[in-house]
N, C-alpha and C. Protein backbone atom coordinates (compact mmCIF):
# COMPACT_ATOMS: atom_id res chain seq x y z
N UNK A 1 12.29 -27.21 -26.12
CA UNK A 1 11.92 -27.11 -24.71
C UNK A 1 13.10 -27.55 -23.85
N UNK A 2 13.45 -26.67 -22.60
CA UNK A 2 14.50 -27.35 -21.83
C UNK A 2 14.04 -28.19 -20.91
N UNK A 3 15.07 -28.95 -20.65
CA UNK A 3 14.60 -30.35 -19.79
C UNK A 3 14.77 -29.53 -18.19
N UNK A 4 14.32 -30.22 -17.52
CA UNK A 4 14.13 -29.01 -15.96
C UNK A 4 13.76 -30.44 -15.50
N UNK A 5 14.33 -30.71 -14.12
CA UNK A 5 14.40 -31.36 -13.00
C UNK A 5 14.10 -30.65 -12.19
N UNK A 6 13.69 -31.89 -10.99
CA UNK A 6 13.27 -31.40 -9.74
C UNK A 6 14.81 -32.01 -8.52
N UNK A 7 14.91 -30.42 -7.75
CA UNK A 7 16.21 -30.34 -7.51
C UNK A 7 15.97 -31.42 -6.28
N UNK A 8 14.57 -31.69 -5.48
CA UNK A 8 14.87 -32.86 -4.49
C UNK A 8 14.52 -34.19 -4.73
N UNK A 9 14.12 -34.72 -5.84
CA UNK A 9 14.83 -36.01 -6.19
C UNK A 9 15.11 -36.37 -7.84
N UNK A 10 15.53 -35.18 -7.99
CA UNK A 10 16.03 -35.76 -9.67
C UNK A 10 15.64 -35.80 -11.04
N UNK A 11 14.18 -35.79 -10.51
CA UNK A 11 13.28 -36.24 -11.72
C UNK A 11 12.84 -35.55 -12.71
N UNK A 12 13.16 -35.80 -13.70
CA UNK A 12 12.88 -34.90 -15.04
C UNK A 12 11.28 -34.97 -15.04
N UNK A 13 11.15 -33.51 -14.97
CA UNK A 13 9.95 -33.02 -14.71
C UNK A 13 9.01 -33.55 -16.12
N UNK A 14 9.65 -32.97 -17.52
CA UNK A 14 8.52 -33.99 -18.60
C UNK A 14 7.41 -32.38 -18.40
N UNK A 15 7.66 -31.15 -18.05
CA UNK A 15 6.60 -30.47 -17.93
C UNK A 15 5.55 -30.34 -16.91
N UNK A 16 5.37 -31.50 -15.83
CA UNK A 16 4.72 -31.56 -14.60
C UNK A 16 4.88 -30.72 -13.33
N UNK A 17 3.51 -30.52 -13.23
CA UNK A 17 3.75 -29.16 -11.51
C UNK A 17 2.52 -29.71 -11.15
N UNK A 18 3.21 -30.06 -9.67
CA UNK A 18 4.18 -30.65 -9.13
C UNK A 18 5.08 -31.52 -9.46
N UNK A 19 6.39 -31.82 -9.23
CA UNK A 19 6.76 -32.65 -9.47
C UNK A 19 6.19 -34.25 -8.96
N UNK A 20 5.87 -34.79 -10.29
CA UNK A 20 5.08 -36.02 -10.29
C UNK A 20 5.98 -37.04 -9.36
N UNK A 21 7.16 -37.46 -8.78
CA UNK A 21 7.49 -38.26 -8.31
C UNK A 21 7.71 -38.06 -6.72
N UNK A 22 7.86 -37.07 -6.34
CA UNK A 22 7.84 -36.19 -5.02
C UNK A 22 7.09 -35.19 -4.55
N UNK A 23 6.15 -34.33 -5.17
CA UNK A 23 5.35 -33.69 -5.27
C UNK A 23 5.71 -32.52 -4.70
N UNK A 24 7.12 -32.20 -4.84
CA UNK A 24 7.60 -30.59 -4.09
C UNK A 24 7.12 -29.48 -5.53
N UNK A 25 6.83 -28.42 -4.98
CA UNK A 25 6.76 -27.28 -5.26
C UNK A 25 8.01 -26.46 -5.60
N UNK A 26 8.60 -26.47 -4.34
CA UNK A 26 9.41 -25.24 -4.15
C UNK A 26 11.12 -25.83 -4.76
N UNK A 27 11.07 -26.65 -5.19
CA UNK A 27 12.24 -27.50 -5.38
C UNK A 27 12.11 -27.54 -7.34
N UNK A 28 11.35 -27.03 -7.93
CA UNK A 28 11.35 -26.87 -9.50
C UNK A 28 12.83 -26.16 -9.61
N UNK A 29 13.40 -26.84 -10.61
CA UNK A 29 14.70 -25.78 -11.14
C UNK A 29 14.81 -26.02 -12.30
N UNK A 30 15.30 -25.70 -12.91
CA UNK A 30 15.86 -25.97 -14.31
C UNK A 30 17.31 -26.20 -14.42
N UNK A 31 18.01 -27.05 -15.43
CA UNK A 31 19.61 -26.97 -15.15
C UNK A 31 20.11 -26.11 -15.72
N UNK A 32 19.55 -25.06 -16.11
CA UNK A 32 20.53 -23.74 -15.67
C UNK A 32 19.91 -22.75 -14.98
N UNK A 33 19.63 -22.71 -14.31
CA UNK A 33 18.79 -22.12 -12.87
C UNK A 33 19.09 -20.69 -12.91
N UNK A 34 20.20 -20.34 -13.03
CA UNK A 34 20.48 -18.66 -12.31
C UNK A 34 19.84 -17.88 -14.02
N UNK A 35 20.22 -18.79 -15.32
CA UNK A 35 19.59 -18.09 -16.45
C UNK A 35 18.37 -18.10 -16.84
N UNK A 36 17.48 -18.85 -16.05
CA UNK A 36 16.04 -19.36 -16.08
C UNK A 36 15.65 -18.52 -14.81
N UNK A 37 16.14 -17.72 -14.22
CA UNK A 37 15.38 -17.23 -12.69
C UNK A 37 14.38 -16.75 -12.86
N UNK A 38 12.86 -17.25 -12.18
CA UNK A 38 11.59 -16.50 -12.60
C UNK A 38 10.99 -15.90 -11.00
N UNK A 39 10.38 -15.58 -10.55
CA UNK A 39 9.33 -15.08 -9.51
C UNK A 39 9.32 -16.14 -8.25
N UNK A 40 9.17 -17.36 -8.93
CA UNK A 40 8.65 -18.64 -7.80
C UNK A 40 10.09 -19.52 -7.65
N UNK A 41 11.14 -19.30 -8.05
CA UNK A 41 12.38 -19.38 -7.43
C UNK A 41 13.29 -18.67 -6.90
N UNK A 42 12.68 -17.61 -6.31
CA UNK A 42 13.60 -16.76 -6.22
C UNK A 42 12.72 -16.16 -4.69
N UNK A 43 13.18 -15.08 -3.58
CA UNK A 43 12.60 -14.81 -2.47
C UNK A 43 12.84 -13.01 -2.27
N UNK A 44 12.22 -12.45 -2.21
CA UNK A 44 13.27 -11.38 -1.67
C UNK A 44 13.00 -10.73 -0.13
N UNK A 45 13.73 -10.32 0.29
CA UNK A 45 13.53 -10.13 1.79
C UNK A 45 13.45 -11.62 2.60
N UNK A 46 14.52 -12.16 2.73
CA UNK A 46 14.72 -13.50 2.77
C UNK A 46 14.38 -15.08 2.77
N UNK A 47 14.85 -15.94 3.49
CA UNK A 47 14.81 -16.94 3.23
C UNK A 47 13.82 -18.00 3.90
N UNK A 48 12.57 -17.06 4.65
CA UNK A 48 11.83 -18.08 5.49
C UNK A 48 10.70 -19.27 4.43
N UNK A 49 10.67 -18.65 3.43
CA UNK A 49 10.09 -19.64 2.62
C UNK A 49 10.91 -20.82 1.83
N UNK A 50 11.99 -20.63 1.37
CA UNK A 50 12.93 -21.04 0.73
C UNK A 50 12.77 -22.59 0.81
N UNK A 51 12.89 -23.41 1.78
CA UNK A 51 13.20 -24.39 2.03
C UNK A 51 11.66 -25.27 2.44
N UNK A 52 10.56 -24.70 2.47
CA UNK A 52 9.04 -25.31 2.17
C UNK A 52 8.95 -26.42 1.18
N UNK A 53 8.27 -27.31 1.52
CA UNK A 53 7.84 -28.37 0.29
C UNK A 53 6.82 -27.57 -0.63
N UNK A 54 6.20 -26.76 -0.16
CA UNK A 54 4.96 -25.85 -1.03
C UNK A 54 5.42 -24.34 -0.56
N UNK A 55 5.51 -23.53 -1.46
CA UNK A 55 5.60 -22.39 -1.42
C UNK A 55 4.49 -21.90 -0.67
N UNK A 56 3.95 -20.83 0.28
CA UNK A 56 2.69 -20.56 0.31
C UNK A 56 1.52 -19.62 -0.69
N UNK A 57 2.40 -19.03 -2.06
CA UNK A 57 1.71 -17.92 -2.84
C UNK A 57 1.07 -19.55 -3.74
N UNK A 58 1.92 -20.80 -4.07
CA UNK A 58 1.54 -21.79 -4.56
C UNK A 58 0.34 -22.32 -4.32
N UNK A 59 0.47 -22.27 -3.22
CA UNK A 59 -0.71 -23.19 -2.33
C UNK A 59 -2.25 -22.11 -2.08
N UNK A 60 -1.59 -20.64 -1.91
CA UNK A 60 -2.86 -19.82 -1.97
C UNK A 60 -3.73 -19.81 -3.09
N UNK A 61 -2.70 -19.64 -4.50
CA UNK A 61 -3.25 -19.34 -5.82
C UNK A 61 -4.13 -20.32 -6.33
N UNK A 62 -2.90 -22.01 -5.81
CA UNK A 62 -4.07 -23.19 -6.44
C UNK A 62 -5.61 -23.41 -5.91
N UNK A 63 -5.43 -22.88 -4.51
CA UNK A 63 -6.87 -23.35 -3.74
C UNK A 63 -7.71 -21.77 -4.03
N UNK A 64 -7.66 -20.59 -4.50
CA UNK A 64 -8.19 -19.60 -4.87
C UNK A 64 -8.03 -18.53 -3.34
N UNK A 65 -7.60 -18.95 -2.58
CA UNK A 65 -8.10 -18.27 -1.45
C UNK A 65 -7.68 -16.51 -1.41
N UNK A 66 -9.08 -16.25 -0.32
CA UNK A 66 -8.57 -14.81 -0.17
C UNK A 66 -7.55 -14.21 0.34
N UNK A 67 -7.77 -12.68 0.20
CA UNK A 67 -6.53 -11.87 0.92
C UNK A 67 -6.43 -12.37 2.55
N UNK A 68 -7.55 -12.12 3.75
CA UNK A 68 -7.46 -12.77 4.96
C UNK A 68 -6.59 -14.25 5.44
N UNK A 69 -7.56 -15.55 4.32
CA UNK A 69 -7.40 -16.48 4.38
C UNK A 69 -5.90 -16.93 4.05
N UNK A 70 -5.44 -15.95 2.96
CA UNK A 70 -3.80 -16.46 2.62
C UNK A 70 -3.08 -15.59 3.49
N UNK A 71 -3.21 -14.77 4.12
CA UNK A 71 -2.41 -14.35 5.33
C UNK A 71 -2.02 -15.44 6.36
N UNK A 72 -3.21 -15.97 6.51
CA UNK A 72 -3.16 -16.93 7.90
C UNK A 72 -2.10 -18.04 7.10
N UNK A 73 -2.32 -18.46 6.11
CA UNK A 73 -1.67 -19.29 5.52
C UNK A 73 -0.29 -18.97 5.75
N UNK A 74 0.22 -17.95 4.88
CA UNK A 74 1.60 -16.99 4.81
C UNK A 74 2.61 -16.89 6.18
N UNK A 75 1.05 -16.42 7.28
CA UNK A 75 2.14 -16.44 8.62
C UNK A 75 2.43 -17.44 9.42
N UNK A 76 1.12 -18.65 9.28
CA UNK A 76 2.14 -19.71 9.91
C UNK A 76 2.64 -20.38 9.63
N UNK A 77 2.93 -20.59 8.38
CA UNK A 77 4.08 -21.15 7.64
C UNK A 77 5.40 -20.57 8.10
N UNK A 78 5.45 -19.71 8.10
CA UNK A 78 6.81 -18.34 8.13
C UNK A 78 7.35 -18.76 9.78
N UNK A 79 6.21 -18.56 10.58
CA UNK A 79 6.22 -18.02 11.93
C UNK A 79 7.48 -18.66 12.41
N UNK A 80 8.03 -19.84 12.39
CA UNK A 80 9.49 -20.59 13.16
C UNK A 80 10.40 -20.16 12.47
N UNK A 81 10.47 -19.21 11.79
CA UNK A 81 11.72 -19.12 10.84
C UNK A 81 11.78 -17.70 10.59
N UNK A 82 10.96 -17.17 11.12
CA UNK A 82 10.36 -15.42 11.00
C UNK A 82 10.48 -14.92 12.32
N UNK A 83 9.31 -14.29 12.57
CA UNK A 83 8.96 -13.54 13.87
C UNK A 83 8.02 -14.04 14.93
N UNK A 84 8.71 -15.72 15.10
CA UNK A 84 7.79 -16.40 16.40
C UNK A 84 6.35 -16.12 16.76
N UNK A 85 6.13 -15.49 17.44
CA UNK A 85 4.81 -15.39 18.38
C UNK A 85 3.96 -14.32 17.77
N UNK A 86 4.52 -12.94 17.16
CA UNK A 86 4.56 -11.77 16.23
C UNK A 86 3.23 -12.68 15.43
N UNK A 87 4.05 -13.21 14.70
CA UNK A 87 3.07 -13.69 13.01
C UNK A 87 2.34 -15.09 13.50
N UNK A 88 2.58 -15.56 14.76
CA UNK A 88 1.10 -16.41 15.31
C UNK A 88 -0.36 -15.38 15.38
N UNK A 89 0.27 -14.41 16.30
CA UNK A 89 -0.83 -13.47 16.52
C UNK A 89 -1.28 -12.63 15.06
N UNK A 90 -0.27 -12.89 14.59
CA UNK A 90 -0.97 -11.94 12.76
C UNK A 90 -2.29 -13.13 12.43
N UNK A 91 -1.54 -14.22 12.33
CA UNK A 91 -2.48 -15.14 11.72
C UNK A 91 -4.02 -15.33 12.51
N UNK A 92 -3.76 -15.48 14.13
CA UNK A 92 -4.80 -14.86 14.31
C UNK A 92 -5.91 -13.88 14.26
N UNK A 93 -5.28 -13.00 14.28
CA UNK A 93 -5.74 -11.70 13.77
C UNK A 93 -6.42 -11.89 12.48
N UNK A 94 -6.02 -12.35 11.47
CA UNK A 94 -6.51 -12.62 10.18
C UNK A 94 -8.00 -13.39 10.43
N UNK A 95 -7.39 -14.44 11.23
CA UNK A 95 -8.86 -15.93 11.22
C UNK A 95 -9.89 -14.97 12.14
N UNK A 96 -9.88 -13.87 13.04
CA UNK A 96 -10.59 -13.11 13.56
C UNK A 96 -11.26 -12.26 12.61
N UNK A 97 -10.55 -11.58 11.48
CA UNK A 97 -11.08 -10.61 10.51
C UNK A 97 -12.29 -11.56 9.46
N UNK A 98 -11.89 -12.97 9.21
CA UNK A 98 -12.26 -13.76 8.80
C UNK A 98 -13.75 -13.72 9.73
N UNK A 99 -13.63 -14.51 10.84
CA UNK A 99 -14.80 -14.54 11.20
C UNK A 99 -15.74 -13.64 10.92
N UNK A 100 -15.63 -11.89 11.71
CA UNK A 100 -16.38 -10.95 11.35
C UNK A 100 -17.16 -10.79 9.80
N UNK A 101 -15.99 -10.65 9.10
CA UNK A 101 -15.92 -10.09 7.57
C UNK A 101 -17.33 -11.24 7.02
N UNK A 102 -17.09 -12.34 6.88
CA UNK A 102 -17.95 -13.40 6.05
C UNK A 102 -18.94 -14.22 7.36
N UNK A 103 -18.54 -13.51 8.08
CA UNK A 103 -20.03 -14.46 9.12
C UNK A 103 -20.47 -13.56 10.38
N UNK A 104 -19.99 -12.31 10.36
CA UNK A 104 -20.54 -11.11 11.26
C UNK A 104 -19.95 -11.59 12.83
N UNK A 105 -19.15 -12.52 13.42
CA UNK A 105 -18.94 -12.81 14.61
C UNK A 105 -17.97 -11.69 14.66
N UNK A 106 -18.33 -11.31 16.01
CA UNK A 106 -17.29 -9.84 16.75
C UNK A 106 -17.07 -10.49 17.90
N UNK A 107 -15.77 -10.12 18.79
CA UNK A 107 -14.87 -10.57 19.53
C UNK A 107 -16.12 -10.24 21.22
């Protein structure tokens, strides 16, 4: 097994997710990183997630949530580092589809 640290404070992970001493997510690496590259270190279409303590696909998958519900998640996480006001109103939009969809409220 390779030993894999956590790149924001050091700590030999031992196999733990999260990292047990800091509890980042998005900060898992391994020490050889670029030959270990998997899905959840890596971004494509850039870098607004990159630098999160929790990834948001992390945080959707662990809590089960839906397609709606992890949108809202997705865009305001993103939104200061993305498309400002754009992906506020997505996320709204979502918590609106939300309402309707699972509790019949219309605008």
């Amino acid at each position: 097994m390779q030993k894999r640290t956590c790149n924001s404070c050091a700590y030999d992970l031992k196999g733990a997710s999260p990292c047990i001493n800091c509890f980042h997510y998005s900060h898992w690496v391994s020490i050889d990183v670029f030959k270990n590259e998997t899905p959840l270190t890596k971004q494509e279409g850039g870098q607004h997630y990159k630098d999160k303590a929790i990834q948001p696909i992390v945080y959707i998958h662990a809590n089960n949530l839906g397609f709606c519900a992890g949108n809202v998640v997705k865009y305001i996480t993103r939104y200061k580092e993305k498309n400002g006001a754009e992906d506020v109103r997505k996320a709204i939009h979502y918590c609106q589809l939300l309402l309707e969809l699972e509790y019949g409220e219309k605008d």
